[in-house]
Protein backbone atom coordinates (compact mmCIF):
# COMPACT_ATOMS: atom_id res chain seq x y z
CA UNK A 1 0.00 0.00 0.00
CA UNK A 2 1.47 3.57 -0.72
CA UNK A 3 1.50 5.83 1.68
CA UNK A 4 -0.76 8.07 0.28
CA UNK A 5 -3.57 5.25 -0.14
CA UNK A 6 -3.31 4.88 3.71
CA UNK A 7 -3.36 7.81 5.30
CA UNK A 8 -6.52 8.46 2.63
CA UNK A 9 -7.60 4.96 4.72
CA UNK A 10 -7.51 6.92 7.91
CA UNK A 11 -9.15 9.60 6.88
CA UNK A 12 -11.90 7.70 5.46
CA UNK A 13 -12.27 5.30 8.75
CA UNK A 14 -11.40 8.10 11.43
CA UNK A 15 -11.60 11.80 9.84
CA UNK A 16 -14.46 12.80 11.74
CA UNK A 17 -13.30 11.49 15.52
CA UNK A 18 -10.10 12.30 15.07
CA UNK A 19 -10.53 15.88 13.79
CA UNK A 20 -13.51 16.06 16.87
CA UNK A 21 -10.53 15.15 19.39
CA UNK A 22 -8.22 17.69 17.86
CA UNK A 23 -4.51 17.87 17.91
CA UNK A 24 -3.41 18.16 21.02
CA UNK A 25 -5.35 15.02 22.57
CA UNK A 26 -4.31 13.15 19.60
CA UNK A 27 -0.73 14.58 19.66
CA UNK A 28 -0.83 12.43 23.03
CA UNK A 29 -1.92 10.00 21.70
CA UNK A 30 0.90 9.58 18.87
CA UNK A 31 3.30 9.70 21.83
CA UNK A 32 1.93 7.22 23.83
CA UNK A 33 1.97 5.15 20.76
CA UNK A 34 6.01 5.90 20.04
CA UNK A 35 6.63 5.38 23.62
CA UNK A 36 4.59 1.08 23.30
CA UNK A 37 7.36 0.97 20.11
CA UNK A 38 10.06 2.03 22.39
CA UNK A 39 9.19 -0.69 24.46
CA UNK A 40 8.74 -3.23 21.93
CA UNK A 41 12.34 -2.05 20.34
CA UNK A 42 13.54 -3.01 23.79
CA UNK A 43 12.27 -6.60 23.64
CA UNK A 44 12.64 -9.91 20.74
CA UNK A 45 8.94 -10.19 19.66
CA UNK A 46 8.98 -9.23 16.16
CA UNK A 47 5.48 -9.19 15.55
CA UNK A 48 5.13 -7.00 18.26
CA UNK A 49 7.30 -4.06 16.82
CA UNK A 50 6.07 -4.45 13.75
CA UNK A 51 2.20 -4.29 15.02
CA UNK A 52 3.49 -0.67 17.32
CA UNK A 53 5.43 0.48 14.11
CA UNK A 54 1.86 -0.09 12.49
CA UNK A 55 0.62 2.34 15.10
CA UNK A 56 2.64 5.26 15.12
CA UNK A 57 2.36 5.59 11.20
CA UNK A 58 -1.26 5.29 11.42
CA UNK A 59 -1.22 7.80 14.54
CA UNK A 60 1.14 10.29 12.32
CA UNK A 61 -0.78 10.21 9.09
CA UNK A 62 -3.88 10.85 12.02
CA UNK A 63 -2.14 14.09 12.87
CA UNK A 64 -1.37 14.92 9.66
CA UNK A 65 -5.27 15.06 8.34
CA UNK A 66 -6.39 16.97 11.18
CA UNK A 67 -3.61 19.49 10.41
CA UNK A 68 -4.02 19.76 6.66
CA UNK A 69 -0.39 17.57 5.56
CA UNK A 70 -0.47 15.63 3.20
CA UNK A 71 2.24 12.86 3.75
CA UNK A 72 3.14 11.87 0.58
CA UNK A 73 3.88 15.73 -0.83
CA UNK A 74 6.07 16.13 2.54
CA UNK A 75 7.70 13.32 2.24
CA UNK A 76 8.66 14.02 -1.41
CA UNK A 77 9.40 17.46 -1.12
CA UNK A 78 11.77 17.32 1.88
CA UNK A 79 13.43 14.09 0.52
CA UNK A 80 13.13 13.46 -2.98
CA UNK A 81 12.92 16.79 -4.37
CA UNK A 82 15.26 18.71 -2.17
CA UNK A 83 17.37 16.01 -0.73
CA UNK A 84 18.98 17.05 2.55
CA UNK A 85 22.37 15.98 2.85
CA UNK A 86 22.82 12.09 3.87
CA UNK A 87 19.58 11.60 2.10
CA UNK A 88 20.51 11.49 -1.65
């Protein structure tokens, strides 16, 4: 799935919550959800970092629709377009 495709997905499933919890609740949410893949980074169960990975993109691209970003165009602009250095 491109990224694109899925954070259209979470818009489609949970635009209307999410934008009625606003950013800051779901900010907190995002970084509860970075601080459970901390944790799994810590420990050997590989299903279990990929399932919190899972969660902080779909948590980010969250944040990102309430806020107006669209993923895909960041992404390509700060990286593909305009490489920073180390990122070429």
């Amino acid at each position: 799935m491109e990224l694109k495709a899925f954070q259209q997905l979470i818009q489609d499933k949970y635009g209307r919550r999410d934008r009625e919890r606003g950013t800051p609740a779901t900010f907190m949410w995002f970084v509860e959800e970075v601080g459970e893949l901390a944790t799994a980074l810590a420990g050997d169960d590989q299903k279990n970092k990929e399932e919190e990975f899972a969660d902080v993109l779909a948590w980010l691209c969250t944040l990102a629709n309430i806020n107006g970003v669209d993923l895909d165009k960041a992404v390509t602009d700060k990286y593909i377009t305009k490489p920073i250095d180390g990122f070429k």
